[in-house]
N, C-alpha and C. Protein backbone atom coordinates (compact mmCIF):
# COMPACT_ATOMS: atom_id res chain seq x y z
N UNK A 1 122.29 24.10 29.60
CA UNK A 1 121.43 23.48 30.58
C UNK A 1 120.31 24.42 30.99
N UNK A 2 120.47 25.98 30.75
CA UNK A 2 119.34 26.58 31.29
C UNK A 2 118.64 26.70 30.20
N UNK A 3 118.96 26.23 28.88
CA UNK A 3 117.73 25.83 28.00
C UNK A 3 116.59 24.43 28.53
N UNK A 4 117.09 23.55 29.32
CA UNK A 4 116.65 22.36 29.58
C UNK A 4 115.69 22.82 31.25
N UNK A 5 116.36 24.38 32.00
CA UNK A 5 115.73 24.01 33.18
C UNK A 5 113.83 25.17 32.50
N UNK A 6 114.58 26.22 31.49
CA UNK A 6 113.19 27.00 30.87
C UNK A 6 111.91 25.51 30.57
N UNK A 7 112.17 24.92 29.93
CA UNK A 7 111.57 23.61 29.44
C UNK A 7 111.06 22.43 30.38
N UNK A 8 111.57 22.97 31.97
CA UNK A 8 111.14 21.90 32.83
C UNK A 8 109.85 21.21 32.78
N UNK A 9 109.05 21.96 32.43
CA UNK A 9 107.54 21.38 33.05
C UNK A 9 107.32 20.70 31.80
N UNK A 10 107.53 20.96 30.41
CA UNK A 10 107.23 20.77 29.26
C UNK A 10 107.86 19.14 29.45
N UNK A 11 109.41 18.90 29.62
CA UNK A 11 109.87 17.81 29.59
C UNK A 11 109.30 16.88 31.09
N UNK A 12 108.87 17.50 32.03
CA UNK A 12 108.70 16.70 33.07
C UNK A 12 106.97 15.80 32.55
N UNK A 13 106.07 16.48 31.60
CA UNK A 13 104.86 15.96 31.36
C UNK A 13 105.19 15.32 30.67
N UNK A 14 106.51 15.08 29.42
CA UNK A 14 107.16 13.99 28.76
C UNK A 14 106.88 12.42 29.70
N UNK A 15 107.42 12.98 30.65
CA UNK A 15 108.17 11.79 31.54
C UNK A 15 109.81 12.08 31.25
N UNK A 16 110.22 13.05 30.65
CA UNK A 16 111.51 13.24 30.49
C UNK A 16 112.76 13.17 31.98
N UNK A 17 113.22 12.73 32.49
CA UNK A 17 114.14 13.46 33.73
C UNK A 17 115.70 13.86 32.99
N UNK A 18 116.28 15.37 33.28
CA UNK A 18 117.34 15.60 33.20
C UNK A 18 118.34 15.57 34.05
N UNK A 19 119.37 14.79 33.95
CA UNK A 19 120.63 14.56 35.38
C UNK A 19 121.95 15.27 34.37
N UNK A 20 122.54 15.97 34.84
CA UNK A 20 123.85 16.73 34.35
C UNK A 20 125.12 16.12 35.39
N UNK A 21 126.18 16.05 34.40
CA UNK A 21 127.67 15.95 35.25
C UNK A 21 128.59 17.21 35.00
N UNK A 22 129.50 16.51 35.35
CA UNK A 22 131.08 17.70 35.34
C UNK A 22 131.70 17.05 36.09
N UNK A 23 132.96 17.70 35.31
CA UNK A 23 134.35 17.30 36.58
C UNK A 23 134.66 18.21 36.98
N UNK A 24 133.49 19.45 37.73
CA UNK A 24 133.90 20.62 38.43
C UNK A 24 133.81 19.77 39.90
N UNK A 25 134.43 20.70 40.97
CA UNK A 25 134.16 20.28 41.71
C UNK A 25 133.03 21.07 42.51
N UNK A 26 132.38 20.24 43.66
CA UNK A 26 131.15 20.52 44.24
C UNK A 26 130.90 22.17 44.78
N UNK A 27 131.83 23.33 45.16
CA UNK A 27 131.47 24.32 45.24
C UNK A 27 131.16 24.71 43.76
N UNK A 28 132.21 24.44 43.08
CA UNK A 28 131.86 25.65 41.53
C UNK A 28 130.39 24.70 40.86
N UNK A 29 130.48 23.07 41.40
CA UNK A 29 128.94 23.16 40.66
C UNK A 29 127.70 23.25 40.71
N UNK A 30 127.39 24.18 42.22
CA UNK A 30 126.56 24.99 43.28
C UNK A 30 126.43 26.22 42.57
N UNK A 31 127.79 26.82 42.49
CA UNK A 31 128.09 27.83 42.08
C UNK A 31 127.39 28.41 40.88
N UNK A 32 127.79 27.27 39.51
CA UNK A 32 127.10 27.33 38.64
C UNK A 32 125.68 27.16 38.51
N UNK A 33 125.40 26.05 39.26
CA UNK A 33 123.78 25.88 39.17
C UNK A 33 123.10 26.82 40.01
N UNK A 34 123.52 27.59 40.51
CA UNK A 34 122.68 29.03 41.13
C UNK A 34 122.95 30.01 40.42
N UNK A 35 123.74 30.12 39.40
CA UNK A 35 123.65 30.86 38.82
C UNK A 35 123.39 31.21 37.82
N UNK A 36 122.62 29.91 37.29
CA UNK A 36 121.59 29.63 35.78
C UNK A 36 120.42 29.25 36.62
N UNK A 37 120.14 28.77 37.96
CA UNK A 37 118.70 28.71 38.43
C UNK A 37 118.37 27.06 38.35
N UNK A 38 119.51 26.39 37.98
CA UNK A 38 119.37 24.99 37.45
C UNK A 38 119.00 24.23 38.80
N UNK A 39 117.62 23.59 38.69
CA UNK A 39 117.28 22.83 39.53
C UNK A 39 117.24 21.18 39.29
N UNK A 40 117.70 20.93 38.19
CA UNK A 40 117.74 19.28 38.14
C UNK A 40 119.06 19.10 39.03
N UNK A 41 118.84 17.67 39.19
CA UNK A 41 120.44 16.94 39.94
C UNK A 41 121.62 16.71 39.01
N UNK A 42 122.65 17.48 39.43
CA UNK A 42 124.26 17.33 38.72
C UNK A 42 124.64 16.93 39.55
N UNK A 43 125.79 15.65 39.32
CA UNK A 43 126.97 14.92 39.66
C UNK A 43 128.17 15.66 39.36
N UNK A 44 128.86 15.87 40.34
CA UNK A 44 130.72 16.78 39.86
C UNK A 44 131.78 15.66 40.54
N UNK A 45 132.63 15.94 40.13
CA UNK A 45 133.86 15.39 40.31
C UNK A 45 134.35 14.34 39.43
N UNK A 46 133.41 14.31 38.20
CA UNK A 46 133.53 13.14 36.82
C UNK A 46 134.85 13.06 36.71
N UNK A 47 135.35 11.99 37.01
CA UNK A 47 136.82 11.84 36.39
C UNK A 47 136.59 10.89 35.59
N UNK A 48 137.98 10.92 34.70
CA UNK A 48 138.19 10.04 33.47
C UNK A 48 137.59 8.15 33.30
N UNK A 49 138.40 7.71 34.29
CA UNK A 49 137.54 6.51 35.07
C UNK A 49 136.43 6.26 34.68
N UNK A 50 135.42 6.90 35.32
CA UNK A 50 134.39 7.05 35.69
C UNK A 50 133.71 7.04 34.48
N UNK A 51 134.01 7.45 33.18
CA UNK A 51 133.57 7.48 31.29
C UNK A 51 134.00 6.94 30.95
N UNK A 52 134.93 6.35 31.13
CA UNK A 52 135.78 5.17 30.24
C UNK A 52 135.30 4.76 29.29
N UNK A 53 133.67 3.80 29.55
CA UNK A 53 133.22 3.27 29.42
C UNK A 53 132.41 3.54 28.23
N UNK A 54 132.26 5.18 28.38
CA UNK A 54 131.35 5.95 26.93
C UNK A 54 132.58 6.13 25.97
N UNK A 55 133.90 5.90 25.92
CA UNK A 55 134.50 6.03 25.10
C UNK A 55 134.19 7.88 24.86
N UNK A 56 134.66 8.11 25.95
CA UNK A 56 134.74 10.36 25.52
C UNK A 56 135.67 10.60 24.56
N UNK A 57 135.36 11.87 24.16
CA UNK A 57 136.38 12.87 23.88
C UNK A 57 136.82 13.65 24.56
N UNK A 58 138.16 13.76 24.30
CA UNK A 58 139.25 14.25 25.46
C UNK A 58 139.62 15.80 25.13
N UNK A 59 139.63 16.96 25.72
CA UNK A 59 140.28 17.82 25.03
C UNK A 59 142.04 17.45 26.01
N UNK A 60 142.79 18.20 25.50
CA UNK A 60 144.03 18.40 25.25
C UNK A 60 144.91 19.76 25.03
N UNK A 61 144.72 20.62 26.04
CA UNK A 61 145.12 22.11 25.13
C UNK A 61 145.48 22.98 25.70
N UNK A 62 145.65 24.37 25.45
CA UNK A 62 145.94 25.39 26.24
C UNK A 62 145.16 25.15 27.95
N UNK A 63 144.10 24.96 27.53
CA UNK A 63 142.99 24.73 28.65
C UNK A 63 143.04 23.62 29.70
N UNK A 64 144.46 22.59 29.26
CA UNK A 64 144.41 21.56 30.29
C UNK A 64 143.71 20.52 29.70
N UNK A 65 143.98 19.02 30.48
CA UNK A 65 142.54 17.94 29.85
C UNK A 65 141.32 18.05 30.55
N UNK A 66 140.31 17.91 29.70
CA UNK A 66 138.91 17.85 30.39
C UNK A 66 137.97 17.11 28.97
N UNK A 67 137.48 16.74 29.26
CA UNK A 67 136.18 16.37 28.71
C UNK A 67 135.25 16.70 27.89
N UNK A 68 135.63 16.28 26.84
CA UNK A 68 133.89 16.80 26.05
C UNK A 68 132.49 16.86 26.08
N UNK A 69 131.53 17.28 26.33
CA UNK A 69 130.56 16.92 26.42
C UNK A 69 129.67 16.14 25.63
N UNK A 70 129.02 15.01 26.39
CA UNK A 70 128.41 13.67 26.04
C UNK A 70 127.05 13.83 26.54
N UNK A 71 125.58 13.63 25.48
CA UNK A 71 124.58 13.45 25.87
C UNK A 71 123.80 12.59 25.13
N UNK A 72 123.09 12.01 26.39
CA UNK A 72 122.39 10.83 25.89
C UNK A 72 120.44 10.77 26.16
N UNK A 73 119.80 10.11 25.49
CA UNK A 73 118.74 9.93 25.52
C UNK A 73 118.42 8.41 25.98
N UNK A 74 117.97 7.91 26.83
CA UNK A 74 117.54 6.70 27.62
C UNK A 74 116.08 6.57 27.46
N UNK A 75 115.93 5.51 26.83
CA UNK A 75 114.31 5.01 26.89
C UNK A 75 113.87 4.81 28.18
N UNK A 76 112.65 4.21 28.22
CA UNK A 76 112.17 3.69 29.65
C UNK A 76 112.69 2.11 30.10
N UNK A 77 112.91 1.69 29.14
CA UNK A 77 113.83 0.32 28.86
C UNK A 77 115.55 0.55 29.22
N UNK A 78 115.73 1.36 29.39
CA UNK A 78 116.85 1.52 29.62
C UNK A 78 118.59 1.65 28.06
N UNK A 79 117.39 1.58 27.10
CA UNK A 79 118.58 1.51 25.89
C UNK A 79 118.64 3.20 25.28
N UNK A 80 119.68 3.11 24.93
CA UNK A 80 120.58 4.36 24.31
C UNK A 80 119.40 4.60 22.78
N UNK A 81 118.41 5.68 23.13
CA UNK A 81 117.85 5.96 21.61
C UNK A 81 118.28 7.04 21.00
N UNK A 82 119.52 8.11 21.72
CA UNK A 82 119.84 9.15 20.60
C UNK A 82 121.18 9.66 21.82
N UNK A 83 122.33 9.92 21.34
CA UNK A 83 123.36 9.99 21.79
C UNK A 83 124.06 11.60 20.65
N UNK A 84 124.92 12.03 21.85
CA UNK A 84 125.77 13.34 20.90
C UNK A 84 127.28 13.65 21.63
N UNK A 85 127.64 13.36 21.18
CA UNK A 85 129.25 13.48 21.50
C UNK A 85 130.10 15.33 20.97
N UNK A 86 130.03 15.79 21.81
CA UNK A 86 131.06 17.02 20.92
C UNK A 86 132.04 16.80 20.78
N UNK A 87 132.88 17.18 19.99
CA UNK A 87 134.35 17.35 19.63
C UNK A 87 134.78 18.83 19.99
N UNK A 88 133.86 19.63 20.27
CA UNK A 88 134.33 21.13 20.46
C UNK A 88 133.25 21.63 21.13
N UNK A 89 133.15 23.22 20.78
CA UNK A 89 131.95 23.69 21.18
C UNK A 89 130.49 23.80 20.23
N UNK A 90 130.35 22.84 19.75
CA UNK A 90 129.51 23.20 18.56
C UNK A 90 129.05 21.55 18.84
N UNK A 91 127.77 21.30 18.56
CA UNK A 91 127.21 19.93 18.99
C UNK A 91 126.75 19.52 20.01
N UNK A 92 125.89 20.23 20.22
CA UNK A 92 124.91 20.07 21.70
C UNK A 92 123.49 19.51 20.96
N UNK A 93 122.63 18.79 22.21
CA UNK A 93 121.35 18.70 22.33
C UNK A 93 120.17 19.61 22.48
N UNK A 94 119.59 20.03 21.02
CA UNK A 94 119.02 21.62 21.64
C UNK A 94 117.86 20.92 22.27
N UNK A 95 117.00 21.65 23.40
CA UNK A 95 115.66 20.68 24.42
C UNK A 95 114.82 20.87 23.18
N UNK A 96 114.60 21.42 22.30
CA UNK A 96 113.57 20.98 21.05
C UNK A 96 113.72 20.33 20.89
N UNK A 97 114.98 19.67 20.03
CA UNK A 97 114.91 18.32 19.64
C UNK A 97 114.62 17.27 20.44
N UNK A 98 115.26 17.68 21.58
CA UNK A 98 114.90 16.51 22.47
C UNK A 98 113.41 16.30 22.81
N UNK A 99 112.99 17.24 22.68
CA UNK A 99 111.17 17.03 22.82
C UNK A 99 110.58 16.30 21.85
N UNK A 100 110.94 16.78 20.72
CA UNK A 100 110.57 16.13 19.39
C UNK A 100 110.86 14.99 19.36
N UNK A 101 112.23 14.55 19.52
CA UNK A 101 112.45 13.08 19.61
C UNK A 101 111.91 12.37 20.24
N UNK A 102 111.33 12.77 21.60
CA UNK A 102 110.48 12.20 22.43
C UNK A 102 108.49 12.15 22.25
N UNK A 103 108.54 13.53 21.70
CA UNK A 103 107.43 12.94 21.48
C UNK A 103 106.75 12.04 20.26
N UNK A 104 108.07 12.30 19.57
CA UNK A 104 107.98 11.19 18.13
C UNK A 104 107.96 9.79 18.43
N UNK A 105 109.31 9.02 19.30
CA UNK A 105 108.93 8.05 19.97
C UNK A 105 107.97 7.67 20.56
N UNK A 106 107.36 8.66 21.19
CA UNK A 106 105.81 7.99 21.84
C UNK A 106 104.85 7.96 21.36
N UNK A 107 104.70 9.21 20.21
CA UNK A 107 103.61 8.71 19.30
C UNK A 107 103.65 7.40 18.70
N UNK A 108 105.04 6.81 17.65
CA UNK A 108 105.03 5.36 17.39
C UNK A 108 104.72 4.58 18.57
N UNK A 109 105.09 4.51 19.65
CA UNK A 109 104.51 3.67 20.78
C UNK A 109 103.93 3.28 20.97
N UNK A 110 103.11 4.29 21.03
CA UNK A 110 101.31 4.39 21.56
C UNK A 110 100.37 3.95 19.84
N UNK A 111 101.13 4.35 18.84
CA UNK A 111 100.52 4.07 17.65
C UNK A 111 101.27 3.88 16.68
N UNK A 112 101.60 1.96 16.65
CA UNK A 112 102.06 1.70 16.17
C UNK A 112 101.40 1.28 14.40
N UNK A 113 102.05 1.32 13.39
CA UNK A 113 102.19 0.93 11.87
C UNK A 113 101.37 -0.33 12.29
N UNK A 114 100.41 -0.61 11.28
CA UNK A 114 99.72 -2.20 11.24
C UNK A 114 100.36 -2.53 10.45
């Protein structure tokens, strides 16, 4: 995420907005976000419930259950244009791509194929 807050201004002239979760709870996710400098808005206390719905991945392990991390890309329309599910620690959203993807989308947008 403190790849996404370096990139703020870059994604905010997108029109990009970044919102982060967790199922930490609200001191440790203060905690954390002061201590990467993270100024977008995170939601904590994600319980299972609450994803159902994205169909997560669950870990299972030495570590207890918790959650995989799930990220998504939302048009201005509101539909799902690029989604990433981890299974581990490997499979994140790097903010390049996400720029790229975005500004690729808007170039077709704005200039569309005759």
């Amino acid at each position: 995420m403190a790849s996404y807050e370096a990139k703020k201004d870059e994604l905010t002239a997108l029109g990009v907005a970044v919102i982060g979760a967790t199922t930490g709870d609200k001191e440790s996710t203060a905690e954390m976000a002061g201590e990467y400098g993270l100024t977008m808005p995170i939601a904590y206390g994600v319980t299972d419930e609450q994803v159902e719905g994205f169909d997560p991945w669950y870990g299972d392990d030495h570590h207890g259950h918790y959650h995989q991390p799930m990220e998504f890309l939302i048009s201005r329309g509101g539909n799902i244009f690029g989604a990433m599910y981890a299974t581990g620690p490997i499979g994140r959203m790097g903010v390049d791509e996400v720029i790229n993807s975005v500004t690729g989308r808007e170039a077709r947008r704005l200039n569309p194929p005759e």
